[in-house]
Protein backbone atom coordinates (compact mmCIF):
# COMPACT_ATOMS: atom_id res chain seq x y z
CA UNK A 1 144.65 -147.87 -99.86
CA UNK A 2 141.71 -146.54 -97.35
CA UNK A 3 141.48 -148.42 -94.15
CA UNK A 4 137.76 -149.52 -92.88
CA UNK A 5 136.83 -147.23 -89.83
CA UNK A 6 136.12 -149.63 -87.03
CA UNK A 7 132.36 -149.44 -86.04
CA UNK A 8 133.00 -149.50 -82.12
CA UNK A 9 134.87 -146.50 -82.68
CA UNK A 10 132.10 -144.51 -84.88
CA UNK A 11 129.60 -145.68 -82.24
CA UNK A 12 132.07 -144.21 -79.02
CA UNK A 13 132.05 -141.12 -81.31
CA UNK A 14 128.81 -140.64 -81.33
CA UNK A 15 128.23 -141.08 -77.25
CA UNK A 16 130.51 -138.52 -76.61
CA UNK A 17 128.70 -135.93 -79.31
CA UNK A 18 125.49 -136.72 -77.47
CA UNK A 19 126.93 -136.26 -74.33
CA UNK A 20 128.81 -132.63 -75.07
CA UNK A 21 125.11 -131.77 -76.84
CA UNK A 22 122.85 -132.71 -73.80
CA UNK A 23 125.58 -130.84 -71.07
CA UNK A 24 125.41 -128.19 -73.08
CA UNK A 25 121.61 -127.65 -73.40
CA UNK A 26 121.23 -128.45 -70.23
CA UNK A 27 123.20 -125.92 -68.97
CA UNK A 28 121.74 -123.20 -71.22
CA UNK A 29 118.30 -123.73 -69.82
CA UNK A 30 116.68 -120.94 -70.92
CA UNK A 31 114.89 -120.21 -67.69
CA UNK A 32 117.74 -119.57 -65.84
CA UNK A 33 120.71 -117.71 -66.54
CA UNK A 34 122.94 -119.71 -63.94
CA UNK A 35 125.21 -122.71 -64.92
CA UNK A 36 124.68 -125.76 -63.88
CA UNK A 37 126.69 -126.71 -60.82
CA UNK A 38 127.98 -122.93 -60.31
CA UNK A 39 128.27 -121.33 -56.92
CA UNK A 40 127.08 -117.76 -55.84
CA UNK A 41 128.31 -115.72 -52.96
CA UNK A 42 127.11 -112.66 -51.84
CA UNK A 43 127.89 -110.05 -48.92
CA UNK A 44 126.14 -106.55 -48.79
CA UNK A 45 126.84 -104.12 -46.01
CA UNK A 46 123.20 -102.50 -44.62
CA UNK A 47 122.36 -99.34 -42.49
CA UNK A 48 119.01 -100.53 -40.41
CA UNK A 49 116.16 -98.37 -39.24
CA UNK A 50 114.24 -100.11 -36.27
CA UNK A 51 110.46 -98.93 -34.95
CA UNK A 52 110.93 -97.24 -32.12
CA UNK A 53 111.23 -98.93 -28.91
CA UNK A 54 108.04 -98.26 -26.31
CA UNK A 55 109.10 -96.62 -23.06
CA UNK A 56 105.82 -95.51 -21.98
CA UNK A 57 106.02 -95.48 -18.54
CA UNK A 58 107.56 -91.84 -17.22
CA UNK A 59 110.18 -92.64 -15.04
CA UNK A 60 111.62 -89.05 -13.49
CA UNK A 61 109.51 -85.37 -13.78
CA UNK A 62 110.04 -82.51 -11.74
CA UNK A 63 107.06 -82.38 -9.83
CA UNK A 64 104.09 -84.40 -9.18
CA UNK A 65 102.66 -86.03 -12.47
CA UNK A 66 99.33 -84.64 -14.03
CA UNK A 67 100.14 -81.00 -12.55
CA UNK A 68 100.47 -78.30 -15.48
CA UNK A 69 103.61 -77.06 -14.92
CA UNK A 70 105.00 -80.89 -14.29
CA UNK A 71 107.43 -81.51 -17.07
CA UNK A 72 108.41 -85.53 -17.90
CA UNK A 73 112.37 -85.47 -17.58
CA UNK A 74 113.07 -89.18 -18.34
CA UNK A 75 110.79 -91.50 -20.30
CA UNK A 76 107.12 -91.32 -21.66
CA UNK A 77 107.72 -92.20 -25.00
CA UNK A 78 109.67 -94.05 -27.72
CA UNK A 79 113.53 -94.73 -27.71
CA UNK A 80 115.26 -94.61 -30.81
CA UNK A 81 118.58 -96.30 -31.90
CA UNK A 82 119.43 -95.60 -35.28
CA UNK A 83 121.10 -96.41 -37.61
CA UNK A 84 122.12 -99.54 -37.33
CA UNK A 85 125.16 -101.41 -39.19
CA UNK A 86 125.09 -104.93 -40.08
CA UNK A 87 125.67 -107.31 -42.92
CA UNK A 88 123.74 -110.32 -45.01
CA UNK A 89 125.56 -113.20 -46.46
CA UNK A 90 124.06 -114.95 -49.49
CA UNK A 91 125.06 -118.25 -51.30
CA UNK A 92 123.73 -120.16 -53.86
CA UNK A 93 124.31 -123.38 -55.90
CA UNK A 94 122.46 -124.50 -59.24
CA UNK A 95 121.20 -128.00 -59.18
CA UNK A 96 120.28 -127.85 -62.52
CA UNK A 97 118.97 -125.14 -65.20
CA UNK A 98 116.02 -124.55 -63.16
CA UNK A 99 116.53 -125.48 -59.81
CA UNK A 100 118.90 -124.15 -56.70
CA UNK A 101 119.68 -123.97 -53.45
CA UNK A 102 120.03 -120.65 -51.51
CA UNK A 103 121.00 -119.66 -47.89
CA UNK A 104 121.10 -116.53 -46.36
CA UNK A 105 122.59 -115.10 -43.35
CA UNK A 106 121.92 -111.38 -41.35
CA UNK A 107 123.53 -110.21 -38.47
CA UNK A 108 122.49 -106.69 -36.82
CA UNK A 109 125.19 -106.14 -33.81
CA UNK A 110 123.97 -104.74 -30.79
CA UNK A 111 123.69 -100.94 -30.34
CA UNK A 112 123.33 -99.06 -27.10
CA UNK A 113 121.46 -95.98 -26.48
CA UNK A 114 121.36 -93.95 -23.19
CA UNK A 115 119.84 -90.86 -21.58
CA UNK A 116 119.41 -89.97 -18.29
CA UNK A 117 119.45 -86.55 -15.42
CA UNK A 118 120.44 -85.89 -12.39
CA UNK A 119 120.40 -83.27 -9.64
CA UNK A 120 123.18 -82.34 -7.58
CA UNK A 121 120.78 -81.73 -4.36
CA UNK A 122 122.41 -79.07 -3.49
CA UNK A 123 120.28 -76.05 -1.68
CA UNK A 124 118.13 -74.57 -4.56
CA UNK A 125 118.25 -76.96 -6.60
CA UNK A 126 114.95 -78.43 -8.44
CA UNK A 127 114.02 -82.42 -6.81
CA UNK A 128 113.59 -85.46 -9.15
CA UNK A 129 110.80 -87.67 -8.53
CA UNK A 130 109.68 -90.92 -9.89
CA UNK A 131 106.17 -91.17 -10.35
CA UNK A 132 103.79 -94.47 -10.04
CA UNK A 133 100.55 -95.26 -9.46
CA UNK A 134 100.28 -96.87 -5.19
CA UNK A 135 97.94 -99.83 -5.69
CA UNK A 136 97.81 -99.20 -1.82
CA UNK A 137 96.43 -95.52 -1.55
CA UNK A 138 94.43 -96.45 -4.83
CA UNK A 139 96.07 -93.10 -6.06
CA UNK A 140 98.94 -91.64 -8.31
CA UNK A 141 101.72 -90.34 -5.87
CA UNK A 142 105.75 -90.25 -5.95
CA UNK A 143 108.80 -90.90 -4.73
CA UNK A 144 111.91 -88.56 -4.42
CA UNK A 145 115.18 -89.55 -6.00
CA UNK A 146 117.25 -85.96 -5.21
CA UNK A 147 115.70 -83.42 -2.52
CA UNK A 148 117.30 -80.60 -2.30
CA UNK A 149 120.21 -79.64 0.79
CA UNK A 150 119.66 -83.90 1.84
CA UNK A 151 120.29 -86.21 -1.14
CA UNK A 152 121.56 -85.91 -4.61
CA UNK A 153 120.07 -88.34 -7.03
CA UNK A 154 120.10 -89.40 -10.28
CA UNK A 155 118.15 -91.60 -12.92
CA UNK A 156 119.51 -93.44 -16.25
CA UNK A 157 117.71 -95.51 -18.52
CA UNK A 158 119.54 -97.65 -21.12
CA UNK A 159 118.41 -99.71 -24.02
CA UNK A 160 120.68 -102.70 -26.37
CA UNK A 161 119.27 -104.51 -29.04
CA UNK A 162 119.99 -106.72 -32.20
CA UNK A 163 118.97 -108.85 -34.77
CA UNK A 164 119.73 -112.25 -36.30
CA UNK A 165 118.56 -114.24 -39.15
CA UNK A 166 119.04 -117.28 -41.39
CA UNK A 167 116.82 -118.43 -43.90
CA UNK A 168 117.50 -121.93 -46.23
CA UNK A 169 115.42 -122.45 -49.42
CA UNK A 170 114.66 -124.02 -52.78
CA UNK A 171 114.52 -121.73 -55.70
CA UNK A 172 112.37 -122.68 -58.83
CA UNK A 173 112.81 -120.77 -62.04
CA UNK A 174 109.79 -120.21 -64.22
CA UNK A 175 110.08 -120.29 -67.71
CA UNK A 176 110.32 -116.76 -68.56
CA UNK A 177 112.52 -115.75 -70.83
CA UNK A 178 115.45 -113.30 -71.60
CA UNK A 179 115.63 -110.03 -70.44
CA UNK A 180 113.63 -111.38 -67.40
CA UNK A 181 114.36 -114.26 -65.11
CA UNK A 182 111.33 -115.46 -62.28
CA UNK A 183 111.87 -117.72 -59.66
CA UNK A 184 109.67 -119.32 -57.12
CA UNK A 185 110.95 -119.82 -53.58
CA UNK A 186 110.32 -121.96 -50.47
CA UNK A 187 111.81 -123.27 -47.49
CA UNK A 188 112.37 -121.94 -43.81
CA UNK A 189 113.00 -118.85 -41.88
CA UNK A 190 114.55 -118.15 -38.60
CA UNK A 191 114.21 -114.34 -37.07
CA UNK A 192 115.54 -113.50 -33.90
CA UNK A 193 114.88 -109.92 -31.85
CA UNK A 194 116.52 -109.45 -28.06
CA UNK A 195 116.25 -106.22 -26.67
CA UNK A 196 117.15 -104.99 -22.58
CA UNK A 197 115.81 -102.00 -21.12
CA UNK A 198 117.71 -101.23 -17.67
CA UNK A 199 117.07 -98.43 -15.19
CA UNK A 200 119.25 -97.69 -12.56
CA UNK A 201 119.06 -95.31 -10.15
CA UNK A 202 121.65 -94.01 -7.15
CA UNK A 203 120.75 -91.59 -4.25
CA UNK A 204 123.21 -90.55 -1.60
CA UNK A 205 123.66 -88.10 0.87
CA UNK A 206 125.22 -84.41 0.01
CA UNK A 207 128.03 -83.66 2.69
CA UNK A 208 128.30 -83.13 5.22
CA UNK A 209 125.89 -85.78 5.89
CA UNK A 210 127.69 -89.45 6.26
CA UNK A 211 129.03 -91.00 2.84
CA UNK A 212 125.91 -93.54 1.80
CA UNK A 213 125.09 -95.74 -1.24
CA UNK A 214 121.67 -95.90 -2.36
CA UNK A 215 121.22 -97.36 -5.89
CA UNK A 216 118.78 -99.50 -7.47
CA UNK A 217 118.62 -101.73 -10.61
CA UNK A 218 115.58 -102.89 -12.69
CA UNK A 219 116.16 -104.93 -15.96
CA UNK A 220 113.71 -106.12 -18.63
CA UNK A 221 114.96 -108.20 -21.44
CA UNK A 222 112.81 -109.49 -24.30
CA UNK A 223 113.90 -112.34 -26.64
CA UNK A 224 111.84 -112.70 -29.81
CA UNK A 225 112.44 -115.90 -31.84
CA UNK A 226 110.67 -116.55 -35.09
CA UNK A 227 110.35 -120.36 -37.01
CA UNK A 228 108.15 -121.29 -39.66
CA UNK A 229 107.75 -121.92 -43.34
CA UNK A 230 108.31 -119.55 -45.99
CA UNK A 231 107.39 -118.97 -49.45
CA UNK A 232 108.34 -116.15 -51.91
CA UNK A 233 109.13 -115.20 -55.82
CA UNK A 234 111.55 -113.24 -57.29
CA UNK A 235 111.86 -111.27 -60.74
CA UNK A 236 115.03 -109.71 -62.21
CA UNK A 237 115.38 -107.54 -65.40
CA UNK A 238 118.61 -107.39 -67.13
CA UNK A 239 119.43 -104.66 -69.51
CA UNK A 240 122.71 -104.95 -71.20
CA UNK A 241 125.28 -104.66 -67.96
CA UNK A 242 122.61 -103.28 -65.59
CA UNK A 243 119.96 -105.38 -63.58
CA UNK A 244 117.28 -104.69 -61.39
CA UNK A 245 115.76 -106.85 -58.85
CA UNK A 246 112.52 -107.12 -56.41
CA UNK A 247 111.29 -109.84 -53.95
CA UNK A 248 108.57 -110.51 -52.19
CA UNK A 249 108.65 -112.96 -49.26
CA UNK A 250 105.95 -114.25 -46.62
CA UNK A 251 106.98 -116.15 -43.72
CA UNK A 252 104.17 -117.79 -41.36
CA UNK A 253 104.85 -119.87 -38.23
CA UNK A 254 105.47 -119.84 -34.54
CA UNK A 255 107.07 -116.44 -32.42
CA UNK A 256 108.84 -117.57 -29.02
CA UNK A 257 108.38 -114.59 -26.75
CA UNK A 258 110.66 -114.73 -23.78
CA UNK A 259 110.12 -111.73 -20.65
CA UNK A 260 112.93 -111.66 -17.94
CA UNK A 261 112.71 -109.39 -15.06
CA UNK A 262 115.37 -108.91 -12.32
CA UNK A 263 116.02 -106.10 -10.01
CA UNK A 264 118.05 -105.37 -6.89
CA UNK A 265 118.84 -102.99 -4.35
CA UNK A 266 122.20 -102.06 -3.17
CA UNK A 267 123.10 -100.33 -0.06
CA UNK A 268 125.38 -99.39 3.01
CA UNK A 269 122.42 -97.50 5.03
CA UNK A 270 121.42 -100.78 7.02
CA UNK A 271 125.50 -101.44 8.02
CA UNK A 272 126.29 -97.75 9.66
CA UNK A 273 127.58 -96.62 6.01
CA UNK A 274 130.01 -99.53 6.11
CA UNK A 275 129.80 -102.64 3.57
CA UNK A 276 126.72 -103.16 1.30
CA UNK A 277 123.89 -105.10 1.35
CA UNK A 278 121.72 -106.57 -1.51
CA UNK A 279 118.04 -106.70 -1.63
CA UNK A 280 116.04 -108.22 -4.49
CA UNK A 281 113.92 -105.43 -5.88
CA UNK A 282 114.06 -102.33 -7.55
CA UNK A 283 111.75 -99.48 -8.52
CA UNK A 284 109.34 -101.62 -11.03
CA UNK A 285 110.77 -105.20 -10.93
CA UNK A 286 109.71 -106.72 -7.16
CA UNK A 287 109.31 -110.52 -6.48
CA UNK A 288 105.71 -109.95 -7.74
CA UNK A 289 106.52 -110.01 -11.37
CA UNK A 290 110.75 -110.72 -10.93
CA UNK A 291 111.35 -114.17 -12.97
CA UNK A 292 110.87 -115.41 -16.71
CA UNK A 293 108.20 -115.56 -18.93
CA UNK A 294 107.87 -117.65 -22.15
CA UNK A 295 104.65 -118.07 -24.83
CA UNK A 296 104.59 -119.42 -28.02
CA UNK A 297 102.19 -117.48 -30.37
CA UNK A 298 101.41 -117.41 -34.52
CA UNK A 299 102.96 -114.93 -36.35
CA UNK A 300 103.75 -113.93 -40.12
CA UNK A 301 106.94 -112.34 -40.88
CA UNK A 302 106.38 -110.43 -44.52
CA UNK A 303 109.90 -109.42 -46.38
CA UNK A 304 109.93 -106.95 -49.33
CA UNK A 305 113.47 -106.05 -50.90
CA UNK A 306 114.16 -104.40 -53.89
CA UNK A 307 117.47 -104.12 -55.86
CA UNK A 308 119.67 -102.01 -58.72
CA UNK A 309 123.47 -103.35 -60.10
CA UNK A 310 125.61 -103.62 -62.50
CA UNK A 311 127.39 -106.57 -64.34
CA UNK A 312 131.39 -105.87 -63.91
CA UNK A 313 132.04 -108.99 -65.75
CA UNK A 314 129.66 -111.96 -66.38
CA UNK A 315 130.74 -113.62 -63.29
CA UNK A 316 131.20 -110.06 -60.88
CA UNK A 317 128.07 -107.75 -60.20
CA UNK A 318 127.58 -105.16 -57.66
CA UNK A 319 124.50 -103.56 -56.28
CA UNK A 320 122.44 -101.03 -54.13
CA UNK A 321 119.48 -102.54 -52.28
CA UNK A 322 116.30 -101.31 -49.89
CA UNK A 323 114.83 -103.92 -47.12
CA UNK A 324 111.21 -104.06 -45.27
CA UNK A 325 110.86 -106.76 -42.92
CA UNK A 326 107.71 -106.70 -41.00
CA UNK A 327 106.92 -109.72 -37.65
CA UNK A 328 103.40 -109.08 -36.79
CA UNK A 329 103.73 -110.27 -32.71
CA UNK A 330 106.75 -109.15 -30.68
CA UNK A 331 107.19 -108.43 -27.27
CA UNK A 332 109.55 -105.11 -26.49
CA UNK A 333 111.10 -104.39 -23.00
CA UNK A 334 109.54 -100.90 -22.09
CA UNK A 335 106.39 -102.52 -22.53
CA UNK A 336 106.52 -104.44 -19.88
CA UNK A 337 107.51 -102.07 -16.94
CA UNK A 338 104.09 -102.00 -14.92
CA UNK A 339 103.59 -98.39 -13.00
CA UNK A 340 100.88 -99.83 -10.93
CA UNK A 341 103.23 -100.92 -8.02
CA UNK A 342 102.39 -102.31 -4.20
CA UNK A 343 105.69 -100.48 -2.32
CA UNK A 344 105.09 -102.90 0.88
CA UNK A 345 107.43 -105.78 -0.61
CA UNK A 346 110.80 -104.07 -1.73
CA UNK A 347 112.83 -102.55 0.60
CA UNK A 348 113.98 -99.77 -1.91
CA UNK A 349 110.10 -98.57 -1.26
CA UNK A 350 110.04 -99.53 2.12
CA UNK A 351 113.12 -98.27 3.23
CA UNK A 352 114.54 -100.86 5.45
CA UNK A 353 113.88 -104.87 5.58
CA UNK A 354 112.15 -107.30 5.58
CA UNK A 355 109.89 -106.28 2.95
CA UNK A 356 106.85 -108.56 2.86
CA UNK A 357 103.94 -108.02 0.21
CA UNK A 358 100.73 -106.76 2.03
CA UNK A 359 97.66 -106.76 -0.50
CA UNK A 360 97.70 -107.30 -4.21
CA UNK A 361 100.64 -108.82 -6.26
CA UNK A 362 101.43 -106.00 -8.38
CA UNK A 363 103.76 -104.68 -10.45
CA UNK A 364 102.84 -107.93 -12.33
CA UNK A 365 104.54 -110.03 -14.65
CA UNK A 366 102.78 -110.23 -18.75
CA UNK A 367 102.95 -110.33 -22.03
CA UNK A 368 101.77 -106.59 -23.62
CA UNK A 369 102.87 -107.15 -27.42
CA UNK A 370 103.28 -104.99 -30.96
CA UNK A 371 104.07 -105.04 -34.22
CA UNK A 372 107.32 -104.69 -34.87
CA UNK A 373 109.36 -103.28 -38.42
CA UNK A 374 112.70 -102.85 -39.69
CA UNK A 375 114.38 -101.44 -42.78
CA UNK A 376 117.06 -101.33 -44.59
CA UNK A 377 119.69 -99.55 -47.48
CA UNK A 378 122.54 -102.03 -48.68
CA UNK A 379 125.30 -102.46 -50.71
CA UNK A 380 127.12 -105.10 -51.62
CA UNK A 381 128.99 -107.82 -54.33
CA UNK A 382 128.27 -110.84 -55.75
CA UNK A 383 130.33 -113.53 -57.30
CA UNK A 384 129.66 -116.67 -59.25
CA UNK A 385 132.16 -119.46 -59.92
């Protein structure tokens, strides 16, 4: 005997068919290759290559500057600090065949570089100046950091730097299909650049001549911090187990540029060689252009990366990568030191206090800005659950 089927089962039936059938297409979307509701992580390990840092301003030679045989001991040129190690985070999450989320994070650590000479001062040997331009005499002239059977001296010049990033946005995939995958992107970028150049200087007397302490400070740190909008695509080829990978990215909005300039002197030579004294002011930072400095200016921050990996498993890839980020307005620290200096209101120019500015304000405090690039090699792993 056959029993009759009851028709509020059939119809229950047939909701859940149409339910497995509609999860199902939707989460074979066939412009992405991403499940629906799947997360990505990401971590890649990258070697950095900065543009070199500006130090234009010579700060030792060995004899007056602009004379033939004159040779520039100590700045004058570009300091570089490379490589660079650091590491970007990536994770995604797929709201739906086409659509995601995706946040990124990159961290450069700071590096230090430093360089610097020195003289002895005993007899015979060859005296260190520091050249600058007297806004005073209206002429270039010098100062003496070692002279020879008097003083020793000595002159070091330091540089740190490092980066940070974050970037959030909303990732659109086009309907391109299999082997290639497009997607649109668009949301926000944060950049950040901080840099400190820092000169130092000590001069003392060469026995037997009493024990002094001589020794001067000037610091210039530059903080560079990017926010605005930022759109981008990106296009990926698979072949079998092996993928490749560019994107393009343009980010346009508003560079903070920060300048902070300290200096001091510190000495015994005003206490009969006995406990030290400090005196704001150094060689280039004076109370003329000592303080901090902020703008806000327009700036575009273009990315280009490009990638190559391998599949280990449909849910495991791995891959090599290349990085060129560009920010087209960024204030460095060896930019600012100013060579045009008026000695009359620092007592390391002076020679004892007070110190009280006579004529112009100068060394003064600005903004001289650059372009500034960076790139990178990485590799790293991704994971999908």
């Amino acid at each position: 005997m056959s029993r009759a089927v009851p028709r509020g089962a059939i119809v229950v039936a047939l909701a859940f068919e149409l339910l497995a059938a509609g999860r199902a297409s939707a989460q074979t979307d066939a412009r992405s290759s991403v499940p629906l509701g799947s997360f990505t992580l990401g971590a890649e390990a990258l070697s950095w290559w900065f543009k070199g840092s500006p130090t234009p301003v010579p700060l030792s030679t060995d004899g007056p500057l602009g004379e033939p045989e004159t040779t520039v001991l100590l700045g004058g040129g570009q300091v570089r600090n490379d490589p660079r190690l650091g590491f970007r985070l990536t994770a995604g999450y797929a709201l739906d065949g086409c659509r995601g989320l995706e946040g990124t994070f990159l961290y450069v650590p700071t590096r230090t570089t430093k360089s610097g000479v020195s003289s002895s001062g005993a007899s015979g040997t060859k005296d260190l100046l520091l050249p600058y331009f007297d806004v005073l005499l209206d002429r270039e002239t010098a100062t003496q950091l070692s002279l020879s059977s008097v003083y020793s001296g000595s002159i070091q010049a330091e540089l740190t730097g490092s980066m940070t990033g974050a970037e959030l946005s909303v990732t659109w995939a086009t309907a391109a299909g299999p082997p290639w995958q497009v997607d649109l992107l668009g949301g926000l970028r944060w950049l950040r650049l901080r840099e400190v150049y820092t000169i130092t200087t000590s001069s003392s007397y060469v026995p037997p001549n009493p024990l002094d302490i001589w020794d001067t400070t000037d610091r210039f740190e530059t903080l560079n911090d990017f926010l605005g909008a930022q759109v981008g695509a990106r296009a990926r080829y698979q072949g079998g187990a092996f993928f490749a990978s560019g994107t393009v990215k343009l980010g346009a909005g508003a560079m903070r540029e920060t300048v902070d300039i300290s200096g001091a002197l510190v000495t015994n030579d005003f206490t009969g060689y006995g406990p030290t004294q400090t005196f704001a002011g150094g060689y280039f930072a004076h109370p003329s252009n000592i303080g901090r400095n902020t703008r806000t200016v327009f700036a575009v921050v273009p990315e280009v990366g490009l990638n190559v990996g391998f599949q280990i498993t449909p849910s495991v890839s791995v891959q090599a990568g290349y990085t060129l980020l560009y920010a087209s307005d960024v204030v460095r620290p060896g930019d600012q030191v100013d060579r045009r200096i008026n000695t009359s209101q620092s007592v390391s120019w002076v020679g004892e206090p007070p110190a009280t500015l006579v004529g112009p304000a100068s060394p003064s405090a600005g903004f001289q800005a650059s372009s500034f690039w960076a790139q990178a090699v990485s590799l790293g792993l991704s994971v999908r659950f």
